[in-house]
N, C-alpha and C. Protein backbone atom coordinates (compact mmCIF):
# COMPACT_ATOMS: atom_id res chain seq x y z
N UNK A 1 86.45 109.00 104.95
CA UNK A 1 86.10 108.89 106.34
C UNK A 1 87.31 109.26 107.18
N UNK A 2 86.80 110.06 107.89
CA UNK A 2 87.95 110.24 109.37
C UNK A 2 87.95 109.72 110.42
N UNK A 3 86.82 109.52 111.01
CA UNK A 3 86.63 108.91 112.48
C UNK A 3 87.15 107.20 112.45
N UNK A 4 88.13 107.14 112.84
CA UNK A 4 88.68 105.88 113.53
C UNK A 4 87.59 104.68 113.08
N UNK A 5 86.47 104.40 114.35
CA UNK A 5 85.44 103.96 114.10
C UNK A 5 84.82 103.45 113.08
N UNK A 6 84.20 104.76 112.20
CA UNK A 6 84.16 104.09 110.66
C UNK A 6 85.11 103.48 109.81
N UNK A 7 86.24 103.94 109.79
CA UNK A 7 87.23 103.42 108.89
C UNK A 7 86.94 102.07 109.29
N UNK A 8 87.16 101.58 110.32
CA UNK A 8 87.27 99.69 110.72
C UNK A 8 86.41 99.18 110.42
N UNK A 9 84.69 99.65 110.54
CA UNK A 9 83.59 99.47 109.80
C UNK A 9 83.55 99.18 108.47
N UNK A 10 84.08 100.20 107.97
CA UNK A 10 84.13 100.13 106.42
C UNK A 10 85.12 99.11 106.12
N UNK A 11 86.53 99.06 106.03
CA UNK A 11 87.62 98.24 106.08
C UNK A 11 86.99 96.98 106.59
N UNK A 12 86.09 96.49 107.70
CA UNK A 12 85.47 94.96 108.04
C UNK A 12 84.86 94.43 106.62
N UNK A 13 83.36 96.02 106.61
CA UNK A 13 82.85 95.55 105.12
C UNK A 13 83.16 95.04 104.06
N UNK A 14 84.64 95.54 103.76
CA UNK A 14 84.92 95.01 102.34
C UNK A 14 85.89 93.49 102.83
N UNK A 15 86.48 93.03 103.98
CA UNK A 15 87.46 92.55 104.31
C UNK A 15 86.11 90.81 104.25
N UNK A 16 84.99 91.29 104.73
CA UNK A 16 84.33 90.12 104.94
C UNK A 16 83.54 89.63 103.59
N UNK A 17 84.16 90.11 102.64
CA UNK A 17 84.06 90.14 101.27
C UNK A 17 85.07 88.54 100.99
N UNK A 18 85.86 88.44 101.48
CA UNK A 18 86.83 87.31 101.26
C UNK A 18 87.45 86.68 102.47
N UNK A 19 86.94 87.08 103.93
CA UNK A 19 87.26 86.13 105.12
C UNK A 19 85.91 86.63 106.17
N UNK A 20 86.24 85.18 106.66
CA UNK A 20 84.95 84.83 107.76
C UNK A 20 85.11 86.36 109.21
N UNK A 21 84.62 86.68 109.57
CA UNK A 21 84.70 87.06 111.21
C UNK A 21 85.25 88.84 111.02
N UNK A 22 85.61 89.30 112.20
CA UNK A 22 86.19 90.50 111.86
C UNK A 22 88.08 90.01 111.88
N UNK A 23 88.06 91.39 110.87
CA UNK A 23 89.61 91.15 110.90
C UNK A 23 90.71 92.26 111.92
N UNK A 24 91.58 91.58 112.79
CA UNK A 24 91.96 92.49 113.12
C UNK A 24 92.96 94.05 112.85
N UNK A 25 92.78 94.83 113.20
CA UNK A 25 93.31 95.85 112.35
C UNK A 25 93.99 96.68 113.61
N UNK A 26 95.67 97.18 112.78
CA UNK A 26 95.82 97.92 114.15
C UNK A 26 96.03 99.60 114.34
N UNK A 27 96.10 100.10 115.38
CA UNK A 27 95.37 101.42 115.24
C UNK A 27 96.42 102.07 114.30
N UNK A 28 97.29 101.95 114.48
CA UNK A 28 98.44 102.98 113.41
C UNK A 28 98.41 102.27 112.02
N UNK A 29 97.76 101.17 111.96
CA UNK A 29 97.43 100.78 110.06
C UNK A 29 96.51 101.52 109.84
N UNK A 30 95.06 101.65 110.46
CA UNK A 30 93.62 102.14 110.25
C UNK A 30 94.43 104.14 109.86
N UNK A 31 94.68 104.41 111.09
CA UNK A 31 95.07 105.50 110.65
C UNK A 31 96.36 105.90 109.52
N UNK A 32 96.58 105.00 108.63
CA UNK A 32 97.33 105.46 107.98
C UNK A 32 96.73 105.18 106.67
N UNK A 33 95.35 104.27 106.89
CA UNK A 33 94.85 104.23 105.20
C UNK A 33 93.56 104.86 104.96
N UNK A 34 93.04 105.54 103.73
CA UNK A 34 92.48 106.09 103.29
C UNK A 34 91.26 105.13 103.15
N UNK A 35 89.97 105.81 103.36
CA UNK A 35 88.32 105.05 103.27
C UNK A 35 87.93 106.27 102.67
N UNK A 36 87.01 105.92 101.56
CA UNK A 36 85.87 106.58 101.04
C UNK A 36 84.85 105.91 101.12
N UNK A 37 83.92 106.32 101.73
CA UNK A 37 82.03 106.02 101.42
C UNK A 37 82.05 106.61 99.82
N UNK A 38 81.26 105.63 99.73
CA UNK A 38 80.43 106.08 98.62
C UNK A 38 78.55 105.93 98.27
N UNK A 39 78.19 107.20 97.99
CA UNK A 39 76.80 107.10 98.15
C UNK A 39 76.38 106.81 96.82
N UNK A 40 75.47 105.61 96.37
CA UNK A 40 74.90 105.52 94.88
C UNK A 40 73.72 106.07 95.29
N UNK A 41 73.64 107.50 94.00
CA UNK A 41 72.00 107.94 93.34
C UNK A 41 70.99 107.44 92.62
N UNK A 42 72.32 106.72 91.78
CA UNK A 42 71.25 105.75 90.41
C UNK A 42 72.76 104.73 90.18
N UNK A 43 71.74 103.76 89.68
CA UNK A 43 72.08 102.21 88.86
C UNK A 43 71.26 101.95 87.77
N UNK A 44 72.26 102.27 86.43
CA UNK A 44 71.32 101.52 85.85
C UNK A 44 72.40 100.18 85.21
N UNK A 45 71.35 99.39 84.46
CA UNK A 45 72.61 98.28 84.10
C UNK A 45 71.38 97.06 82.88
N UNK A 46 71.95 96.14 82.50
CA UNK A 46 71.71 95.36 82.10
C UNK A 46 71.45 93.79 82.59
N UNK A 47 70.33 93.31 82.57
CA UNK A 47 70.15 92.09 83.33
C UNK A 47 70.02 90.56 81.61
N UNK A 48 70.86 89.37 82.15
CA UNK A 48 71.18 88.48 81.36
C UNK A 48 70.12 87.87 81.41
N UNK A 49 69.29 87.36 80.25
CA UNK A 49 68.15 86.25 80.09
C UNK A 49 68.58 85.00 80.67
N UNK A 50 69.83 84.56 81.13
CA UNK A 50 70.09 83.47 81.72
C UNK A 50 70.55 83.00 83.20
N UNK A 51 70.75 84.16 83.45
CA UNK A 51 70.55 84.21 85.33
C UNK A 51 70.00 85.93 85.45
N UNK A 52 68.97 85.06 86.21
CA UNK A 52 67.97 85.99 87.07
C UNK A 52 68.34 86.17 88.67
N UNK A 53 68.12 86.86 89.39
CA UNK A 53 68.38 87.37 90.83
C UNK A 53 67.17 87.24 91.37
N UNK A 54 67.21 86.68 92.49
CA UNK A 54 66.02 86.32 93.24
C UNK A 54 66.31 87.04 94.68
């Protein structure tokens, strides 16, 4: 990603992975780190007889 914008988007996404709220970020950090999107086509995987997903 290039646009400013997304990067903080993306960077919130994973950040609210392990803290409450948005985090603040400042403009010369955002622009100095690298974001990739990533688009999944397929998943495949294995599901455990002992926890199910609801």
């Amino acid at each position: 990603m290039t646009d400013h914008l997304d990067k903080v988007r993306g960077l919130n996404l994973i950040m609210k992975q392990y803290v409450e709220g948005e985090w603040p970020m400042a403009a010369a950090h955002v622009a100095g780190t690298r974001v990739w999107k990533l688009l999944i086509e397929s998943i495949t995987g294995k599901q455990s007889e002992d926890h199910f997903c609801s």
